[in-house]
C-alpha atoms as a PDB file:
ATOM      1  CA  UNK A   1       7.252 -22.974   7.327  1.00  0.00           C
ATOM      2  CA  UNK A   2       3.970 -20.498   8.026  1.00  0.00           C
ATOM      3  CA  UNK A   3       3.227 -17.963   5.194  1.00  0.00           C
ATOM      4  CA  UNK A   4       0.696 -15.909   5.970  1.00  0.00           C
ATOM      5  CA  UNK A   5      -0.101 -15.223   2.245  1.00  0.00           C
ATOM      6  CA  UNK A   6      -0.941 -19.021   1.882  1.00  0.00           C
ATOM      7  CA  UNK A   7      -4.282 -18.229   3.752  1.00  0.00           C
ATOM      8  CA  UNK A   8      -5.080 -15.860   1.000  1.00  0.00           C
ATOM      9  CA  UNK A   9      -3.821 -17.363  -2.057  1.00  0.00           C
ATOM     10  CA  UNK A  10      -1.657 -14.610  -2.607  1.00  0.00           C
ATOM     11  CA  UNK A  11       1.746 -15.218  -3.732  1.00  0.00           C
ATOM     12  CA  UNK A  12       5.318 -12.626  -3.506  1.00  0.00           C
ATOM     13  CA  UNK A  13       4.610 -12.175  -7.567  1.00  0.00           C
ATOM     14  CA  UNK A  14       0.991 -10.511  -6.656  1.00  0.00           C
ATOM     15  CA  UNK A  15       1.698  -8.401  -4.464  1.00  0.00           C
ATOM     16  CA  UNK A  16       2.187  -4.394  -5.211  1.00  0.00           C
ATOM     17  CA  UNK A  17       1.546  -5.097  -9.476  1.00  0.00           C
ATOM     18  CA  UNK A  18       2.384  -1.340 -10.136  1.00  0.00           C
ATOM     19  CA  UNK A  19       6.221  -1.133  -8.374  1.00  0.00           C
ATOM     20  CA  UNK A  20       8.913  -3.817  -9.055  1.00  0.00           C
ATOM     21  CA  UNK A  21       9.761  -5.692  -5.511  1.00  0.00           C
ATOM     22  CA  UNK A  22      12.275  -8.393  -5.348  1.00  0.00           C
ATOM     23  CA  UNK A  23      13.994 -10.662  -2.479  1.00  0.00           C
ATOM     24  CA  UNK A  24      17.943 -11.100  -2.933  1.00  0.00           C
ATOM     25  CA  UNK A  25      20.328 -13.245  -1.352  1.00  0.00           C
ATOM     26  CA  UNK A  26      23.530 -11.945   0.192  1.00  0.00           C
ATOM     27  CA  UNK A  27      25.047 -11.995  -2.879  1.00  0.00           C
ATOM     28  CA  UNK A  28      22.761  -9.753  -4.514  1.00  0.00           C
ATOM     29  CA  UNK A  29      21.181 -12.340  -6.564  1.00  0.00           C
ATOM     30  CA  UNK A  30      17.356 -12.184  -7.485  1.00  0.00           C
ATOM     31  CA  UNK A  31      15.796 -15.180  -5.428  1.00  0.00           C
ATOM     32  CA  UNK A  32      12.089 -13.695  -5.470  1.00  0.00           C
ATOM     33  CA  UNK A  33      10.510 -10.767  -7.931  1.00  0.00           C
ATOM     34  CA  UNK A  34       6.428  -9.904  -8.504  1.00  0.00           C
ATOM     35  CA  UNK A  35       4.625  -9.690 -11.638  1.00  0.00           C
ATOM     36  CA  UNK A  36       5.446  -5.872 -11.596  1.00  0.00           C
ATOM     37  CA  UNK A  37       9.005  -6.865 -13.399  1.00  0.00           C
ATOM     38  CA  UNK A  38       6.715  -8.391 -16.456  1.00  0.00           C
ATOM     39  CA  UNK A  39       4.271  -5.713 -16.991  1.00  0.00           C
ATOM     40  CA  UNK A  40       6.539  -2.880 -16.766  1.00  0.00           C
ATOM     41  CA  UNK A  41       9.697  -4.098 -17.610  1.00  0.00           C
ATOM     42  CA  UNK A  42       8.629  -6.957 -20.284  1.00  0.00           C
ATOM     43  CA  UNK A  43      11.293  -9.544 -18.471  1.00  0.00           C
ATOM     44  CA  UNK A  44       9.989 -13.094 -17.737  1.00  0.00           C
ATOM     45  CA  UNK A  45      10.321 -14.231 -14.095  1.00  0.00           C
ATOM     46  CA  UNK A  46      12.135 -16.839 -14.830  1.00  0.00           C
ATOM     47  CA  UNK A  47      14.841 -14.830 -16.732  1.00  0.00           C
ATOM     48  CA  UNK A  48      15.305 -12.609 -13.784  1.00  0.00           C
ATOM     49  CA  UNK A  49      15.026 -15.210 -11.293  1.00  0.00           C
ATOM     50  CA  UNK A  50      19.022 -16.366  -9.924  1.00  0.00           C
ATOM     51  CA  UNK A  51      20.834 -13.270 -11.516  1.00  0.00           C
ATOM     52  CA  UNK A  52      22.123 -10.532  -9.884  1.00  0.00           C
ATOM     53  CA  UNK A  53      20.100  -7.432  -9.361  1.00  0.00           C
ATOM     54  CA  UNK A  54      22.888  -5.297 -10.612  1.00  0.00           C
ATOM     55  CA  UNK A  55      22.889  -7.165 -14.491  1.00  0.00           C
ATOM     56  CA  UNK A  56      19.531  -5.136 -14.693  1.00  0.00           C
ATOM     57  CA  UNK A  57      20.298  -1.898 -13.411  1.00  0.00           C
ATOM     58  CA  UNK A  58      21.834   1.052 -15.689  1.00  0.00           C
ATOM     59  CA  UNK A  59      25.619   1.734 -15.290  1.00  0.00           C
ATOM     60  CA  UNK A  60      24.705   5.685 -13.690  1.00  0.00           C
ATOM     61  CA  UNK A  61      22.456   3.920 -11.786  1.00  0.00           C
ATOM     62  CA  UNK A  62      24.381   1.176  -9.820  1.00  0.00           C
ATOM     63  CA  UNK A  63      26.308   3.039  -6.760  1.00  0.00           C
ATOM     64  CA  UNK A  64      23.081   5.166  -5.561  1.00  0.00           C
ATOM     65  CA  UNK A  65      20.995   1.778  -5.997  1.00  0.00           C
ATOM     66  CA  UNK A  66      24.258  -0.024  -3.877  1.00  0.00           C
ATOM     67  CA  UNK A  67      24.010   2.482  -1.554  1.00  0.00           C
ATOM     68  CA  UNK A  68      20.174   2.430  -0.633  1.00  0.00           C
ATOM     69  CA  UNK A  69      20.321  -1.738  -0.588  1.00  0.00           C
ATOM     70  CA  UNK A  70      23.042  -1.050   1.898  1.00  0.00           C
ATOM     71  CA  UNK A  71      21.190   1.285   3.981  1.00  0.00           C
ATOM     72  CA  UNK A  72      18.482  -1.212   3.545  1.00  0.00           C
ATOM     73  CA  UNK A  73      20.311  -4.221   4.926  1.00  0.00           C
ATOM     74  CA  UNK A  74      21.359  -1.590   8.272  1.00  0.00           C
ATOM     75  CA  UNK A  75      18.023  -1.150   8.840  1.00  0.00           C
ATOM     76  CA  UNK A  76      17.086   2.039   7.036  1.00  0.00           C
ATOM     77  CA  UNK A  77      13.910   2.358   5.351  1.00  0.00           C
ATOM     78  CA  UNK A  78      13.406   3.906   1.921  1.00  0.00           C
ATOM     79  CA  UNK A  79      10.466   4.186  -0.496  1.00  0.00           C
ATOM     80  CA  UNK A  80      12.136   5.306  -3.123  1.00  0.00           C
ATOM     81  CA  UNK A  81      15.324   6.257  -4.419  1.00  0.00           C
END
């Protein structure tokens, strides 16, 4: 498969180091995250990696974060939420 990254030695964990990005599966489940998730939130990647998002995310905090990955998935863009 191309990856443009490979040309540049830059892997999904380096990219953006200050904001916490991840890939999910349809599930919700954490298939991808960047370094961002260590040196802010103090998790290792591999503890993250294969759970669901949601197992991370404060109770008050789950139906606006549901609603902006659904707006997400419908094609909606958002910075910030």
């Amino acid at each position: 498969m191309w990856n443009p990254m490979k040309n540049f030695n830059i892997t999904f964990s380096d990219l953006l180091p200050d904001n916490l990005l991840c890939i999910l599966d349809s599930n919700e489940i954490i298939t991808e995250i960047n370094n961002a998730w260590k040196n802010i939130c103090g998790h290792d990647l591999e503890e993250l990696t294969n759970q669901n998002l949601f197992n991370f995310v404060h109770v008050d905090d789950i139906l606006p974060s549901r609603n902006c990955l659904s707006s997400l998935i419908f094609g909606a863009e958002s910075v910030s939420f």
